[in-house]
C-alpha atoms as a PDB file:
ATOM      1  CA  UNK A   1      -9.630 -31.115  48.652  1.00  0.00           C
ATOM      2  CA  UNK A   2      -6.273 -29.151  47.964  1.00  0.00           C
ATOM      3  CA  UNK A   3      -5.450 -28.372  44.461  1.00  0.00           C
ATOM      4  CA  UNK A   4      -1.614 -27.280  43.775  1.00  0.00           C
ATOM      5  CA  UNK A   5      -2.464 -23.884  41.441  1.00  0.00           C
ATOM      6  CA  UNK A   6      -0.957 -23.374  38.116  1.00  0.00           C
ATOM      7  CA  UNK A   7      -0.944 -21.424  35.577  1.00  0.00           C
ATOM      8  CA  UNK A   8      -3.264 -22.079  32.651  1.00  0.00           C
ATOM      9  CA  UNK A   9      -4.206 -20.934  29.203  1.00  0.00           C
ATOM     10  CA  UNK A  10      -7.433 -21.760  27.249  1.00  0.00           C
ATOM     11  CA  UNK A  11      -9.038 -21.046  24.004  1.00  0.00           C
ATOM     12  CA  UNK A  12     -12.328 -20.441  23.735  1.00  0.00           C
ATOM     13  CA  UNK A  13     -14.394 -22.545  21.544  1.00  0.00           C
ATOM     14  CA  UNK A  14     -17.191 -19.715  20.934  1.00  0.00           C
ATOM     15  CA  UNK A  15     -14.622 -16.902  20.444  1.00  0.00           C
ATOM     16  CA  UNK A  16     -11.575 -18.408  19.483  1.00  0.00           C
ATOM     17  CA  UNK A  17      -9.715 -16.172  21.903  1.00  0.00           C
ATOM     18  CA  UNK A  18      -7.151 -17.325  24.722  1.00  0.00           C
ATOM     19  CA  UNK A  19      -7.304 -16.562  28.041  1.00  0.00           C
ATOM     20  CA  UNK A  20      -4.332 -17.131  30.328  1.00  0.00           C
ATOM     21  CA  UNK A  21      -5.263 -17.596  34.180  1.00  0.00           C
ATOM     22  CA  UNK A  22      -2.626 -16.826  36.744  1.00  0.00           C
ATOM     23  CA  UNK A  23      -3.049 -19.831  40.016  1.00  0.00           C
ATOM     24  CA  UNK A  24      -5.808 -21.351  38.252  1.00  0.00           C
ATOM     25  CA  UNK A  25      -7.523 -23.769  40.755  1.00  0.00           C
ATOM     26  CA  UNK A  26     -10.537 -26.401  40.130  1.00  0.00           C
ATOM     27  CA  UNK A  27     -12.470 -24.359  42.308  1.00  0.00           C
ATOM     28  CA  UNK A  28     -12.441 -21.112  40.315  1.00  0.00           C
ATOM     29  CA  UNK A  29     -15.075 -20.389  37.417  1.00  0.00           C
ATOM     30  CA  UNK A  30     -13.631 -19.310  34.639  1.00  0.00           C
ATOM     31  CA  UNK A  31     -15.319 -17.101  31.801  1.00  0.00           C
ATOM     32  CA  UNK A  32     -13.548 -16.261  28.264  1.00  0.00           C
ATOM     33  CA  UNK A  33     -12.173 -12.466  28.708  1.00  0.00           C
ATOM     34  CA  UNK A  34     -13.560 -11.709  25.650  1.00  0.00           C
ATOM     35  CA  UNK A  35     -17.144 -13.281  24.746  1.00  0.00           C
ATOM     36  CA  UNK A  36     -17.660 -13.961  28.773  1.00  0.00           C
ATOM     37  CA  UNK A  37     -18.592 -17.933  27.679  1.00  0.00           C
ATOM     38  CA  UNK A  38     -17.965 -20.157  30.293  1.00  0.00           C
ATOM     39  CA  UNK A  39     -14.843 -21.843  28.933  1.00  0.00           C
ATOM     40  CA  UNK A  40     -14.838 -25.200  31.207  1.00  0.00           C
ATOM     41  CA  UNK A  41     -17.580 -27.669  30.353  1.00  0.00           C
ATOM     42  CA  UNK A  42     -18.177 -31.669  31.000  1.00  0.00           C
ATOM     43  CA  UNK A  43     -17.569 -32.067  26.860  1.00  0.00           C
ATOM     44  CA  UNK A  44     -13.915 -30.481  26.917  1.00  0.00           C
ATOM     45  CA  UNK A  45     -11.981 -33.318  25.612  1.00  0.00           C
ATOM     46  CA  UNK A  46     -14.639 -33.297  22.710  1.00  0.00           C
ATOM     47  CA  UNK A  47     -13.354 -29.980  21.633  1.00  0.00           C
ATOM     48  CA  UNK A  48      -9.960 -29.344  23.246  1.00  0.00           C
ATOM     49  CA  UNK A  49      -6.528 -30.762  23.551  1.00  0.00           C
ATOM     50  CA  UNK A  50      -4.514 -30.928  27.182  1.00  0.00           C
ATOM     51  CA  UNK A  51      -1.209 -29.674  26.700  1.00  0.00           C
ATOM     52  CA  UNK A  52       1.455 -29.546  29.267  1.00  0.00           C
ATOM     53  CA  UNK A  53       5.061 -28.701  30.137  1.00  0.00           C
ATOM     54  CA  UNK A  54       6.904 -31.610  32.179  1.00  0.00           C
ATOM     55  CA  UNK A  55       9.319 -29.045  33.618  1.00  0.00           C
ATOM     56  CA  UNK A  56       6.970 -26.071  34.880  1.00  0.00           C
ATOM     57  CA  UNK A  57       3.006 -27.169  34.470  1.00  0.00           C
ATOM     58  CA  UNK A  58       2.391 -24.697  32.714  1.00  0.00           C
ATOM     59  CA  UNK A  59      -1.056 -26.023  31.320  1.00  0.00           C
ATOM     60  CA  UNK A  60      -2.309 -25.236  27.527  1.00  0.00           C
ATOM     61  CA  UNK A  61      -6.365 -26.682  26.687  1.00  0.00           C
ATOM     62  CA  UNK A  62      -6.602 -25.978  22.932  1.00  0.00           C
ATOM     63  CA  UNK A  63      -8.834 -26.369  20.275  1.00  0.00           C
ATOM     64  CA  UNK A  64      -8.612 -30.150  18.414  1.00  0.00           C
ATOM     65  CA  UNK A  65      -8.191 -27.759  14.903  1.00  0.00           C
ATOM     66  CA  UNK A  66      -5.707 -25.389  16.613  1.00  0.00           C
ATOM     67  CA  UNK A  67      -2.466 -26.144  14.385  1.00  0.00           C
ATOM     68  CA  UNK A  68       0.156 -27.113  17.823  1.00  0.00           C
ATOM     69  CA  UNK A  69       3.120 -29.365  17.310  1.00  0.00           C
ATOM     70  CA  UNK A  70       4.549 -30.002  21.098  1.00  0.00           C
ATOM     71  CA  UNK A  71       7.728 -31.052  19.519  1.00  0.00           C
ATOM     72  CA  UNK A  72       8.590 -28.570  17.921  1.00  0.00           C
ATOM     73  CA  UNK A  73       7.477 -25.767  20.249  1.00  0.00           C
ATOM     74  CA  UNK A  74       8.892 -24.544  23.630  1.00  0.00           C
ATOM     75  CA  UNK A  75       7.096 -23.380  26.524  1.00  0.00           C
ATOM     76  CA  UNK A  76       7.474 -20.087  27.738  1.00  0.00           C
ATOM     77  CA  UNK A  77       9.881 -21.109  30.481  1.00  0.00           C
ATOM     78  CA  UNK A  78      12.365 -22.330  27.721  1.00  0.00           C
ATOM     79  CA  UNK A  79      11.449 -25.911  27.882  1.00  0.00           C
ATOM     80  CA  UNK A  80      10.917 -28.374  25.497  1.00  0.00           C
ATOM     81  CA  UNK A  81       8.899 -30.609  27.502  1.00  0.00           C
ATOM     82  CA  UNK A  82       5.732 -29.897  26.286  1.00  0.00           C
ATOM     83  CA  UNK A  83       3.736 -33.084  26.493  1.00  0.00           C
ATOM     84  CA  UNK A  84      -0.026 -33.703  25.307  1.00  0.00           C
ATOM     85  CA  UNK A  85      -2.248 -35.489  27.443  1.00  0.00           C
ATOM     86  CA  UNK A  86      -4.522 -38.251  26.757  1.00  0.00           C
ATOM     87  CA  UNK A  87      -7.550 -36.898  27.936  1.00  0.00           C
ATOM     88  CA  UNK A  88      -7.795 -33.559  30.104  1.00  0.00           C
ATOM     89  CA  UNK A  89      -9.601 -34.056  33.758  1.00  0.00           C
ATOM     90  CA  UNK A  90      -9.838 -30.143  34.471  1.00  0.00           C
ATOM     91  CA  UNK A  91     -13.313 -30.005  33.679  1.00  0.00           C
ATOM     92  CA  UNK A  92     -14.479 -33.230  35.935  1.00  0.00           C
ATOM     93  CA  UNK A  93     -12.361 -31.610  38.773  1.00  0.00           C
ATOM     94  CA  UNK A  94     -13.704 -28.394  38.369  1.00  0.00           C
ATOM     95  CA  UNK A  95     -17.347 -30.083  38.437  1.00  0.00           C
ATOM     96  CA  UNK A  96     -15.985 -31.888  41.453  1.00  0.00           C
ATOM     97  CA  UNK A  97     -15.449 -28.566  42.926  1.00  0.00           C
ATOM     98  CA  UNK A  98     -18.404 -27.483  42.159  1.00  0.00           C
ATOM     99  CA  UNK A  99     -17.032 -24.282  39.898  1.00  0.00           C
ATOM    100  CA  UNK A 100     -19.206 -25.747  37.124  1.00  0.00           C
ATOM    101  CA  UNK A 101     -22.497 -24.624  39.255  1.00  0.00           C
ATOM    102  CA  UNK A 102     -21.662 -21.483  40.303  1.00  0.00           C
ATOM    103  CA  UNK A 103     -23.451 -18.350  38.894  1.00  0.00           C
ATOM    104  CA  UNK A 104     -21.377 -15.105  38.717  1.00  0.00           C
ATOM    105  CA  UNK A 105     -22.226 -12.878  41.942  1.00  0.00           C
ATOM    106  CA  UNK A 106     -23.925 -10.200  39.351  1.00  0.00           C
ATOM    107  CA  UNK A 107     -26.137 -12.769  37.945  1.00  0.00           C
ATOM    108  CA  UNK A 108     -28.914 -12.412  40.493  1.00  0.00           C
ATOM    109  CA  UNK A 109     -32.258 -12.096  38.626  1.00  0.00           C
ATOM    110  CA  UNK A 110     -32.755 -15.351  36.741  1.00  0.00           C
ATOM    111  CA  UNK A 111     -34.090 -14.667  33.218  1.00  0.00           C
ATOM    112  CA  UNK A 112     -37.571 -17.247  34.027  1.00  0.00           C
ATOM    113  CA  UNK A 113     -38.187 -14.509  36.863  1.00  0.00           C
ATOM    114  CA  UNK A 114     -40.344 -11.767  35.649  1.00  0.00           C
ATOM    115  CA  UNK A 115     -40.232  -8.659  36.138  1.00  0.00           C
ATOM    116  CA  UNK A 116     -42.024  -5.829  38.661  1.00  0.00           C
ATOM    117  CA  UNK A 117     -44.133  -3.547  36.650  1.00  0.00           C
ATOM    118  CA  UNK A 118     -42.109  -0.811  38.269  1.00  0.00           C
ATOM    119  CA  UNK A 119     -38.616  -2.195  36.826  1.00  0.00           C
ATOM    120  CA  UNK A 120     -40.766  -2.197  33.286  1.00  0.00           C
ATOM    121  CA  UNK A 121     -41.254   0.856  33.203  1.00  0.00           C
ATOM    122  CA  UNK A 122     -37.634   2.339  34.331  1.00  0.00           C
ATOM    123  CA  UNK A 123     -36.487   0.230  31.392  1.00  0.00           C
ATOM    124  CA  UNK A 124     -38.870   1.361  29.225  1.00  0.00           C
ATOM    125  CA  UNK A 125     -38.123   5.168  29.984  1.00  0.00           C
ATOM    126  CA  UNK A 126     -34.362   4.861  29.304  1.00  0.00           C
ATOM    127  CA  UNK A 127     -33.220   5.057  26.009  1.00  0.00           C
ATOM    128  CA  UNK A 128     -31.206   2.624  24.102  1.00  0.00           C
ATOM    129  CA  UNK A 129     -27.769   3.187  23.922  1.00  0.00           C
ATOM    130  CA  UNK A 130     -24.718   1.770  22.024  1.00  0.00           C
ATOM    131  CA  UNK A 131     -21.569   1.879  24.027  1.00  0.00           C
ATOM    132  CA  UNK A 132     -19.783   1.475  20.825  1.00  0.00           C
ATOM    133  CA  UNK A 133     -20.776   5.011  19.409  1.00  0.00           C
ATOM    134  CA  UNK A 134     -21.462   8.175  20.429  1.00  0.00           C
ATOM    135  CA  UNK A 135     -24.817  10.010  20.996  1.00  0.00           C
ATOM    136  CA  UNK A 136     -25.943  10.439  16.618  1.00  0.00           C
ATOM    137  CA  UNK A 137     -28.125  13.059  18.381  1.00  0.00           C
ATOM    138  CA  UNK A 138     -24.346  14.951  19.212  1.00  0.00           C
ATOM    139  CA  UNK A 139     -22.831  14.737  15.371  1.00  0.00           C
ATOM    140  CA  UNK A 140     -25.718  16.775  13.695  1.00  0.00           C
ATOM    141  CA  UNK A 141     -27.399  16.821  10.286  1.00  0.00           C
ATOM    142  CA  UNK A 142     -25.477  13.635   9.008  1.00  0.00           C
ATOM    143  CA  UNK A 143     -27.459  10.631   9.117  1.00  0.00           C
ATOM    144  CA  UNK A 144     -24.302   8.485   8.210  1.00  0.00           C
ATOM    145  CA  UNK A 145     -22.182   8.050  11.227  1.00  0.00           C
ATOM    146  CA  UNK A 146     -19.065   7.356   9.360  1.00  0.00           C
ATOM    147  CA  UNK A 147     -19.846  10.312   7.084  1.00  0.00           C
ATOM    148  CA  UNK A 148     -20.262  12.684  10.302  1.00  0.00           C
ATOM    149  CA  UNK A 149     -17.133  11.071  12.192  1.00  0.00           C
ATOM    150  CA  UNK A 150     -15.116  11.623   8.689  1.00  0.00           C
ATOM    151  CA  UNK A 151     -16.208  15.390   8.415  1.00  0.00           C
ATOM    152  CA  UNK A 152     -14.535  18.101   9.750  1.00  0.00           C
ATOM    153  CA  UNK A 153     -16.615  19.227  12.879  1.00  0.00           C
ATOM    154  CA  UNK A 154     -15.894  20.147  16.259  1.00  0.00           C
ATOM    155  CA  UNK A 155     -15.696  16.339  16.948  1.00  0.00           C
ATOM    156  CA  UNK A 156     -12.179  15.548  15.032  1.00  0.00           C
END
């Protein structure tokens, strides 16, 4: 089945954050850019609000408590056409597409799997990291990390 693409924005009910999609099409999965939550599910129209402008289809699925008055708002193409829906069908279309089953091509261990005794031990032997901050082995004595990032070292 064809689906004409358009161009669709969503807010994420665990994050809160939008994500715009450029061509969106049933068949695509799509993930929140920030939290990585699968933002289409078979309860959207429990939780979001279809949104939609008459003159471009330029789609809008936001939260029920998201503060949106269509009349009073214009799209981004200048229109103010901006109509809400009664009920959404992206998610049963999506489902019909089957976007709602797929699993992302770098999900390929499943987490019921277990692991080799091998691939325990390379985790075990690497040590844990936060991507967030630097090595606390790098900013010396300090045991505060906001105390050694504030000092004057060769770090600043």
């Amino acid at each position: 089945m064809y689906h004409e693409p358009k161009d669709l924005l969503v807010e994420c009910k665990s994050c809160g954050a939008e994500s715009h999609f450029t061509h969106y099409v049933p068949e695509t999965n799509i993930d929140c850019a920030q939290c990585r939550e699968p933002l289409l599910d078979l309860d959207l129209n429990e939780s979001h609000d279809e949104y939609v402008c008459e003159d471009c289809g330029y789609t809008q699925l936001l939260l029920k408590d998201t503060p949106f008055d269509p009349d009073a708002t214009a799209c981004r193409c200048g229109s103010d056409s901006i109509i809400k829906m009664d009920s959404s069908s992206i998610a049963e279309e999506a489902e019909e597409a089957g976007a709602l089953d797929k699993l992302d091509d770098d999900e390929t261990l499943d987490d019921d799997e277990p692991l080799e005794e091998e691939d325990e031990e390379e985790l075990d032997d690497e040590p844990e990291e936060d991507w967030l901050r630097s090595d606390p082995r790098e900013l010396g004595e300090s045991d505060d990390y906001d105390e050694a990032m504030d000092s004057e070292s060769e770090y600043n």
